[in-house]
Each structure stands twice: as C-alpha cells, then as structure tokens.
Protein backbone atom coordinates (compact mmCIF):
# COMPACT_ATOMS: atom_id res chain seq x y z
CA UNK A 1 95.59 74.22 126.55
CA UNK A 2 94.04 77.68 127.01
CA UNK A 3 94.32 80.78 129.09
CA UNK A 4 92.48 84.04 129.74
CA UNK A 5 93.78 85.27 126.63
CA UNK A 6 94.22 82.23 124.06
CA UNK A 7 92.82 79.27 123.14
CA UNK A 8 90.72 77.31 121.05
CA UNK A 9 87.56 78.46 123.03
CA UNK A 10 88.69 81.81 121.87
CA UNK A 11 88.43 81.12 118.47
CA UNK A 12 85.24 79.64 118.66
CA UNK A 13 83.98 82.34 120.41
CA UNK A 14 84.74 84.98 117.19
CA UNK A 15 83.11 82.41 114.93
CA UNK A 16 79.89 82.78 117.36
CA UNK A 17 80.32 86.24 117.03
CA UNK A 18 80.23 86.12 112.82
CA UNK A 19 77.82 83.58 112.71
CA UNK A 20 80.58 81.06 111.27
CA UNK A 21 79.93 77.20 112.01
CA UNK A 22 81.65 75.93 114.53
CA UNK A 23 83.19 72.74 112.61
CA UNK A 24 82.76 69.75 115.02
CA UNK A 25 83.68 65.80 113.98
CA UNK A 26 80.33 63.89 112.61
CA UNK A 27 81.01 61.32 115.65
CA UNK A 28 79.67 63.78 118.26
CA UNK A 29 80.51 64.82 120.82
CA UNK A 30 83.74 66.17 119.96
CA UNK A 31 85.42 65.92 123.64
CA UNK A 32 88.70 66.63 125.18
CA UNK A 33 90.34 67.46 128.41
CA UNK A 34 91.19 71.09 128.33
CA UNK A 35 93.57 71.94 130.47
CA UNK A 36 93.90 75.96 131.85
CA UNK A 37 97.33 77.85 131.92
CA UNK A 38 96.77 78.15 135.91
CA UNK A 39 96.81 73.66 135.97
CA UNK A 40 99.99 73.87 133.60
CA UNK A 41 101.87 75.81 135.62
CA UNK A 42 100.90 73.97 138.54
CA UNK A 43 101.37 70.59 137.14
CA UNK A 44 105.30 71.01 136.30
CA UNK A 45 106.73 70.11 139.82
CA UNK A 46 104.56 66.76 139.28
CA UNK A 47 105.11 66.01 136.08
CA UNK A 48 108.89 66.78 137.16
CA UNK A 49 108.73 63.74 139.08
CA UNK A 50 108.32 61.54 136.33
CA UNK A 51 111.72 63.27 135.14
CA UNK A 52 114.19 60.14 133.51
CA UNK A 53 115.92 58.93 130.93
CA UNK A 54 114.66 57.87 128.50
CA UNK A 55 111.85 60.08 129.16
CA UNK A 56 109.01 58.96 130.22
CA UNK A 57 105.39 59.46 128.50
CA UNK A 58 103.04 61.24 130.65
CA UNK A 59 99.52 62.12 129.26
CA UNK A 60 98.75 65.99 129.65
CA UNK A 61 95.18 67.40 130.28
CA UNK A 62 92.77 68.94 132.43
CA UNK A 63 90.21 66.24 134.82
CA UNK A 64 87.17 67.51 133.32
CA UNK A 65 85.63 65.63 129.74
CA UNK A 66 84.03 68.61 127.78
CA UNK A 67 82.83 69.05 124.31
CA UNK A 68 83.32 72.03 121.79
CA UNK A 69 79.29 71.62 121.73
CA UNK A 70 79.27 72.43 125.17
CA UNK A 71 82.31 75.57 125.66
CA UNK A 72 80.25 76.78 122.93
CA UNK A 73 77.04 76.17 124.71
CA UNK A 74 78.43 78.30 127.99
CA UNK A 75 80.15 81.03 125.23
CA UNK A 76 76.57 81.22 124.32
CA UNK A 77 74.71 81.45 127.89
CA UNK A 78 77.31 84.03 129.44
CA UNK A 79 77.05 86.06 125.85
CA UNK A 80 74.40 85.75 124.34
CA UNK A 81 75.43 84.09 121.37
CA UNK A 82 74.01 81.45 119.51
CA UNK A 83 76.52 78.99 118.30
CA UNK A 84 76.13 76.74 115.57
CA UNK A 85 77.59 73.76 114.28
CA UNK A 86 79.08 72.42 111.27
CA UNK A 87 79.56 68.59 111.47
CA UNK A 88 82.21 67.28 109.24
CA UNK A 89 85.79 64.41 108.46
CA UNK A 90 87.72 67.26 108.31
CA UNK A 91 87.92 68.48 111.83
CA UNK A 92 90.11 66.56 114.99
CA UNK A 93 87.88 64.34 116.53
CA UNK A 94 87.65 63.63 120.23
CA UNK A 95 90.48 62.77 122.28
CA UNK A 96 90.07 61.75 125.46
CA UNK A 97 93.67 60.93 126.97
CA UNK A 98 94.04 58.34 129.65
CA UNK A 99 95.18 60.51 133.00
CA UNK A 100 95.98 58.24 135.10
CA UNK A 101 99.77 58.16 135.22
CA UNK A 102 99.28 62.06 135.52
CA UNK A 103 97.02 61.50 138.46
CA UNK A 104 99.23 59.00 140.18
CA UNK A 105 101.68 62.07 140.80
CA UNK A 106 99.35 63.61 142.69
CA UNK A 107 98.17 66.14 140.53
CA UNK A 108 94.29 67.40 139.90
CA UNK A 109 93.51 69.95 137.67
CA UNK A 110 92.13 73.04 139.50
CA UNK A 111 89.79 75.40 137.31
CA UNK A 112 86.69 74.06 136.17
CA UNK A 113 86.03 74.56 132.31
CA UNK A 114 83.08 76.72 132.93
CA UNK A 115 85.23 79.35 135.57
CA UNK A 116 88.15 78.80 132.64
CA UNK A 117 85.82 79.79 129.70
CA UNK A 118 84.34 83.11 132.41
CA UNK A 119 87.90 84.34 132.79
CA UNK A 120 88.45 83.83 129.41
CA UNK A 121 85.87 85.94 128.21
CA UNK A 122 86.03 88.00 130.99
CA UNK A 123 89.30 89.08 130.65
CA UNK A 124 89.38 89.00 126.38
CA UNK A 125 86.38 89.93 125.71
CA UNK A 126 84.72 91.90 128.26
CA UNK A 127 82.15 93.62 126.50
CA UNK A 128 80.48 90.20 125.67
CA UNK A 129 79.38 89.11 128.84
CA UNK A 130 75.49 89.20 129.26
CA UNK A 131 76.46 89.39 132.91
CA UNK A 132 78.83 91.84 132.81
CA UNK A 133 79.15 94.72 135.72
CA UNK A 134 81.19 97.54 134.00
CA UNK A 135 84.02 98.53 136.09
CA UNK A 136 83.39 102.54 137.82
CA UNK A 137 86.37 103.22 134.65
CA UNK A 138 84.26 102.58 132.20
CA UNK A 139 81.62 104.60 130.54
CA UNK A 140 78.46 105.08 132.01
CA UNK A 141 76.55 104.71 129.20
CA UNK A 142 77.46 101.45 128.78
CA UNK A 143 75.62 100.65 132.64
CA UNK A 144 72.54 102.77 131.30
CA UNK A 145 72.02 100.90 128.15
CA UNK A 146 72.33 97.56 129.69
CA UNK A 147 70.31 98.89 132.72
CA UNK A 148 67.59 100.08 130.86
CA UNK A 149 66.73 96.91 128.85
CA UNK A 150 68.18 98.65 125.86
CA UNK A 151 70.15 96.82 123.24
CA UNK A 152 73.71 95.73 124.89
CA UNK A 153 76.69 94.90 123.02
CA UNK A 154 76.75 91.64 123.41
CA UNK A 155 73.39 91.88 121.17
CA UNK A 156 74.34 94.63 119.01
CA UNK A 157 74.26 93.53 115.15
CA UNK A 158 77.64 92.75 113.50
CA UNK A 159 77.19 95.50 111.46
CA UNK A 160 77.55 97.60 114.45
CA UNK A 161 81.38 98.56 115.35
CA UNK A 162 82.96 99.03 118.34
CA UNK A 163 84.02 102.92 116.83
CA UNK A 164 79.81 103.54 116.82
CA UNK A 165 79.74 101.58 120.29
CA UNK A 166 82.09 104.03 121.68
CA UNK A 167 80.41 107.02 119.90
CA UNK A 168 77.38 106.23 121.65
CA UNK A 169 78.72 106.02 124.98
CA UNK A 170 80.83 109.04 124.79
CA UNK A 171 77.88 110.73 123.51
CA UNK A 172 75.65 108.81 126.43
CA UNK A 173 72.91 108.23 124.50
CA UNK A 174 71.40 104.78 123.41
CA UNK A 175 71.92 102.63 120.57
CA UNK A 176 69.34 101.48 118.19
C-alpha cells in the first residue's frame, strides 16, 4: 500500500535522491500490485461482502503489475533522478497475488501507478518535480531559476541544502 505521503515508493525515492542502490531481488523484475490509499478505502464495502465466519481469505492489491525498476524509472523521469539498482537474496522478491476473488466482488482498482507515484511526489516532495509549476505562494525565484534554464532543485547537488535553496530565493538570485 501507499499514499501521497507514505510508501515504499517514498523510500525509494530518498535513496534516488542520495545516490543509494535501490536493492531489488536477482530474479528481476521485482513486481507487485501496489495498491493506492484512494483503492483501499474504496475497496472496504467489497471486501465487506466477503464478511463470514470463519473469515474468508481475500487477496489485497492494486490491478496494475509494476516493478520497483519501473516506480523508480517514473521517480526518475518526473525528477530527474537517476536510480540505480542493487540486485541481491536479501531483498522480498516479487509477489504477484492472484486477484481474482477480489475482482469477483466487483471491485477495480482506480489510480494508475504512474498518477499514484505523481501525487505522491507531488504532494511529498514538491520541489522534485522536473515538471513542477510553483504555486503564485511560492517564491518567485524558484519560477525564474527553473525558467531560465538555470540549475533547478531537482538538479541541485546533494551538497546543496534546502536552508541555501531558500537563501537563494529569498535573496532572488540564482544558484550555482
């Protein structure tokens, strides 16, 4: 499961950031079937109905088969980033639960990974976005560096913290 502000994704997304391998199982892909907080929510009346006693086992998950190689691919082409990869035993490997009991219910997971991972950043991590459109709130430095081909933050060095981000842009100058 993940949300606009948690999640696996999320973590992977600061080890982009620090240039830390993202560990995935040697039998790549490493898939799943993440499932958004919008779907959970939405899938409770459904999975309601398979209410009983004993209970019943329902598999839980989102419709869509991704892999961490590709979140992290579409971290990296809405950031910026570069993710790596560490291949290795000693990670989960993929699971890829059987739906269909979940899907007999009438449920369908709603938010596509891709929209999922957007809000995610989007609403965590703003500043990342390559695409970004800075709200009228926000500084207007931060529009002029990223307007005038200057370095952005989603390109700035590590080094770089957010304190000297914010220095620059209440100072509305340019970065180096």
């Amino acid at each position: 499961p993940y949300g606009d502000t948690y999640g696996w994704m999320l973590f992977h997304l600061m080890m982009m950031e620090r240039n830390i391998p993202v560990p995935v199982h040697v039998d790549q892909p490493t898939s799943y079937t993440p499932i958004h907080a919008d779907d959970i929510a939405r899938s409770i009346p459904y999975l309601l109905s398979f209410a009983s006693t004993p209970a019943e086992i329902v598999n839980w998950g989102g419709d869509q088969v991704v892999s961490i190689e590709d979140w992290c691919g579409e971290m990296g082409r809405l950031t910026g980033l570069v993710p790596s990869f560490n291949p290795t035993t000693a990670t989960i490997a993929a699971i890829v639960p059987d739906l269909e009991k979940l899907h007999s219910s009438g449920f369908r997971s709603s938010v596509d990974w891709r929209e999922g991972i957007r809000r995610q950043i989007a609403t965590s991590r703003p500043e990342l976005l390559a695409n970004y459109s800075p709200t009228c709130s926000e500084s207007r430095a931060l529009c002029m560096m990223r307007s005038s081909g200057s370095v952005g933050i989603s390109r700035l060095p590590y080094e770089t913290s957010r304190s000297d981000v914010r220095m620059a842009m209440a100072a509305n100058r340019r970065l180096p």
